[in-house]
C-alpha atoms as a PDB file:
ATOM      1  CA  UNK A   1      90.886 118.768 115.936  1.00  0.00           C
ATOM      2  CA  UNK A   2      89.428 121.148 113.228  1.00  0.00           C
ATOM      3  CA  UNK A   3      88.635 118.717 110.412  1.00  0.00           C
ATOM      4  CA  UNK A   4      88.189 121.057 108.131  1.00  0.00           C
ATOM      5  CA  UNK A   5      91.523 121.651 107.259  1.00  0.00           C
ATOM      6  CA  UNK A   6      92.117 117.914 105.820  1.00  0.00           C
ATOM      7  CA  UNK A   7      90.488 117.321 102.664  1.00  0.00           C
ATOM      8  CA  UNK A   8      91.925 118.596  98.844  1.00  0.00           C
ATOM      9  CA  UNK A   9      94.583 121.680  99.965  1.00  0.00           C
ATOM     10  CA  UNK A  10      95.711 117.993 102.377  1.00  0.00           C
ATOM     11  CA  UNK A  11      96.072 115.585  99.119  1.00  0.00           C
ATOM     12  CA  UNK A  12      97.834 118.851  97.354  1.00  0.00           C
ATOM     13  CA  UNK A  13     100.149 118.810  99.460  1.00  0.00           C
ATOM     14  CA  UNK A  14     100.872 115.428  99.730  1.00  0.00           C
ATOM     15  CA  UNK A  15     101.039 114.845  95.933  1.00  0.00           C
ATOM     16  CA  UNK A  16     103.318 118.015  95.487  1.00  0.00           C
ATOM     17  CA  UNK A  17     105.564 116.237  98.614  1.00  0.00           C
ATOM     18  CA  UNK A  18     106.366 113.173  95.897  1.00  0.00           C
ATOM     19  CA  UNK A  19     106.572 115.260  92.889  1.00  0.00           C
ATOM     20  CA  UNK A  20     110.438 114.726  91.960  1.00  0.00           C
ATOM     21  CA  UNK A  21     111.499 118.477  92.402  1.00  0.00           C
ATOM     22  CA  UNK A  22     110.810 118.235  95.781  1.00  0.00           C
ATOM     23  CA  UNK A  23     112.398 114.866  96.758  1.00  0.00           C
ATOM     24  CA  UNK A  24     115.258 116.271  95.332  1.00  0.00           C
ATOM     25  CA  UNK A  25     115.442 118.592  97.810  1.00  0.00           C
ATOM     26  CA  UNK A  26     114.790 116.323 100.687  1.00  0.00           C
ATOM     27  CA  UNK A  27     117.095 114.292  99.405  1.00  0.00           C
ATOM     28  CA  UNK A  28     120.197 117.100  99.384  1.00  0.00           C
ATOM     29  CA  UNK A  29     119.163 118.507 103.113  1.00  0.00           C
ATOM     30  CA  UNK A  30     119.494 114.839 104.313  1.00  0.00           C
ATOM     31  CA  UNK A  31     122.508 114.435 102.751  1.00  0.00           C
ATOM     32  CA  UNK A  32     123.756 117.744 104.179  1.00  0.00           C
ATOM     33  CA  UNK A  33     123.097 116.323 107.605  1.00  0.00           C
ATOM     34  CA  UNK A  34     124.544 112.380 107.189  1.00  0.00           C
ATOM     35  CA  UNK A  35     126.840 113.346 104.300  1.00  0.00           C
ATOM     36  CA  UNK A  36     126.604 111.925 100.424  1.00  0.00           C
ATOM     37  CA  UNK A  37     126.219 108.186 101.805  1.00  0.00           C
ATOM     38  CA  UNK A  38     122.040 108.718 102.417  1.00  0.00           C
ATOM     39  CA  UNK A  39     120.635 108.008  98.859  1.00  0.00           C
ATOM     40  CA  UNK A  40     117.394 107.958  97.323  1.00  0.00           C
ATOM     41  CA  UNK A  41     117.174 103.984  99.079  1.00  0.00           C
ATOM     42  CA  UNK A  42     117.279 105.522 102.622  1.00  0.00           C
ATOM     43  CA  UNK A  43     114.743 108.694 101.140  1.00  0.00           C
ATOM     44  CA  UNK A  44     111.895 106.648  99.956  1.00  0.00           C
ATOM     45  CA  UNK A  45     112.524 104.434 103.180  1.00  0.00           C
ATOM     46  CA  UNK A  46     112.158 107.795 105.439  1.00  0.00           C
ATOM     47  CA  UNK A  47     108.858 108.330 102.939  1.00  0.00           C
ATOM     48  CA  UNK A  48     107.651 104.879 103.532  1.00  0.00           C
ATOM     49  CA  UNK A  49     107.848 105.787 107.594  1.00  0.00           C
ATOM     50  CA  UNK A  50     106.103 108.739 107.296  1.00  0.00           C
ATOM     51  CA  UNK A  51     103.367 107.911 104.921  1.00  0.00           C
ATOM     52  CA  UNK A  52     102.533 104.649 107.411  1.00  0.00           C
ATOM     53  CA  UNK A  53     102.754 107.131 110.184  1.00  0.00           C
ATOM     54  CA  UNK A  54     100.371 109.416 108.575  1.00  0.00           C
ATOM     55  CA  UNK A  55      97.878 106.509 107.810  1.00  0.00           C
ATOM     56  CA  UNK A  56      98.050 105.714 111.434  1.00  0.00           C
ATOM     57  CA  UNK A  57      96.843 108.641 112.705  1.00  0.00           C
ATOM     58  CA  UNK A  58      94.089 109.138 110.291  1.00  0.00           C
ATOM     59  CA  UNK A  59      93.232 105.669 111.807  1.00  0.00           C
ATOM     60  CA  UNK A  60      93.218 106.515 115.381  1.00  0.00           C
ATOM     61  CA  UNK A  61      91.366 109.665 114.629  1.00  0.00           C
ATOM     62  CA  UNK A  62      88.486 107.920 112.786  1.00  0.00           C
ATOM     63  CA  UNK A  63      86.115 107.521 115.583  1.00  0.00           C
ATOM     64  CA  UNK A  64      86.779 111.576 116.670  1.00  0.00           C
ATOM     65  CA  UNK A  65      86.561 112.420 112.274  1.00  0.00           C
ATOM     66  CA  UNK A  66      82.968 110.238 111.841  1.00  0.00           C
ATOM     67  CA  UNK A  67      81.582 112.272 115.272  1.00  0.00           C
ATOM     68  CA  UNK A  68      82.556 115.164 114.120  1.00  0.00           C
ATOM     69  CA  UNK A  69      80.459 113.965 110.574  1.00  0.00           C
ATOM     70  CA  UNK A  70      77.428 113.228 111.905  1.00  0.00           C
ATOM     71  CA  UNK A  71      77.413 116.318 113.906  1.00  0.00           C
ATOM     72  CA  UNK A  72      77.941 118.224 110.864  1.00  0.00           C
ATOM     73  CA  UNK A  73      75.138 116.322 108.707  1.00  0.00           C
ATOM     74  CA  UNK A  74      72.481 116.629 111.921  1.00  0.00           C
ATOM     75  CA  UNK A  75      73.169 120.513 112.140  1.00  0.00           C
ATOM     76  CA  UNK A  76      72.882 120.608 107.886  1.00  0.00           C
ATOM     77  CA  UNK A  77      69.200 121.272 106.676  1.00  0.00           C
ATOM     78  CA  UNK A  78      69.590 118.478 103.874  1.00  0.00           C
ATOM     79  CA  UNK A  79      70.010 115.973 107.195  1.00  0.00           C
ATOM     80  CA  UNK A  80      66.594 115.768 107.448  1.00  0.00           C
ATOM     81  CA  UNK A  81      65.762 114.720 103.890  1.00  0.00           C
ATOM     82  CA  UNK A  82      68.868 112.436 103.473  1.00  0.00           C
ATOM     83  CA  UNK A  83      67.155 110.392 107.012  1.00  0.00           C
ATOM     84  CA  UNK A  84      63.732 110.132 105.063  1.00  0.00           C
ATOM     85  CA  UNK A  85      65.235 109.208 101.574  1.00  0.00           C
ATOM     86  CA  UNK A  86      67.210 106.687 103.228  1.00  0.00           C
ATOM     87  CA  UNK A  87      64.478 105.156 105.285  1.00  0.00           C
ATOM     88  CA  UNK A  88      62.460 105.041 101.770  1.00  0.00           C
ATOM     89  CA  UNK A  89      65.193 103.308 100.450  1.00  0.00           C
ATOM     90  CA  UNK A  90      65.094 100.925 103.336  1.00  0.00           C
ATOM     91  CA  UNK A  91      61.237 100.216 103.150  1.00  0.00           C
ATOM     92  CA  UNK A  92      61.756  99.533  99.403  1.00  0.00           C
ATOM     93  CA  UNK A  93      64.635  97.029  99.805  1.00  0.00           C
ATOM     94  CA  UNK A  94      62.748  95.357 102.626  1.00  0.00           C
ATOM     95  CA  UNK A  95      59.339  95.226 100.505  1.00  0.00           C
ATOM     96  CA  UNK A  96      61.024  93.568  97.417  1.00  0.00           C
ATOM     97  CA  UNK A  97      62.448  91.428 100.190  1.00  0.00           C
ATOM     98  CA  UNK A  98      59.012  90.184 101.243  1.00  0.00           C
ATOM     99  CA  UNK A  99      57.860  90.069  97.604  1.00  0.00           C
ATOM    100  CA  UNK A 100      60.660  87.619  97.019  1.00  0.00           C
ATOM    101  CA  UNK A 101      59.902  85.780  99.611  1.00  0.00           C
ATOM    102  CA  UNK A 102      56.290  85.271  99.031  1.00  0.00           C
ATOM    103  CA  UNK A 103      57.171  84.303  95.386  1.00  0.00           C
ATOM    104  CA  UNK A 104      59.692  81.469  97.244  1.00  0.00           C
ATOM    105  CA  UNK A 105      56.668  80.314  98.900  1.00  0.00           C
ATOM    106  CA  UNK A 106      54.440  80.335  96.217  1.00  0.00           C
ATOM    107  CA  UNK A 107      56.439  78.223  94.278  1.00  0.00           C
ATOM    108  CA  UNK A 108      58.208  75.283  96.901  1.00  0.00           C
ATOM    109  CA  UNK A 109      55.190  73.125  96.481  1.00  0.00           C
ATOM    110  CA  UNK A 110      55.217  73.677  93.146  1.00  0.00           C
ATOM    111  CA  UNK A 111      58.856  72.586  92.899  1.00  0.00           C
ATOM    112  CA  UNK A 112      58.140  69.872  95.555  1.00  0.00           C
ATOM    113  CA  UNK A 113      55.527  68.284  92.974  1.00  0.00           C
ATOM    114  CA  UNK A 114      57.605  67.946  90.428  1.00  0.00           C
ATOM    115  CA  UNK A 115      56.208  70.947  88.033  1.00  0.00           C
ATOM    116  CA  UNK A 116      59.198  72.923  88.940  1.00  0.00           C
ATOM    117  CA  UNK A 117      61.363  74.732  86.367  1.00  0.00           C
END
């Protein structure tokens, strides 16, 4: 699947599919095939299907969509740098981690003595 073509010309589409104009017109073809008795109940019922369908799919294609991701971000030059910034995050988080917990050390016994805060 080429994932580029998903993405803004997809939501577009999908927001010009609900603009009223156009569900008009779905709404007159379907009644050209079952006659005047489909309504604008059974339309947004037929939209209701379709948008669940669509949100299944994206679903099941996830794992194929976040592959295809990371294979796009390891072939990108920024890759790289993004890895290194995030593992500088990671040391950071984990070294005010330890600070913390050298501070919650430091001050137990001083809690346990009764000098606490």
């Amino acid at each position: 699947m080429d994932w580029c073509l998903y993405g803004e010309d997809k939501r577009r589409e999908i927001d010009r599919d609900l603009k009223p104009e156009y569900l008009l017109d779905d709404l007159r073809r379907y009644q050209d095939v079952f006659g005047e008795e489909f309504g604008v109940k059974e339309l947004l019922m037929l939209e209701d299907i379709r948008v669940k369908a669509m949100i299944a799919g994206a679903l099941a294609d996830m794992p194929e969509f976040l592959i295809d991701q990371i294979g796009k971000a390891s072939n990108s030059s920024n890759f790289p740098s993004m890895t290194r910034a995030m593992e500088r995050i990671a040391d950071v988080v984990e070294e005010k981690w330890e600070e913390e917990r050298e501070w919650q050390r430091m001050l137990l016994p001083i809690r346990r003595n009764g000098c606490g805060f």
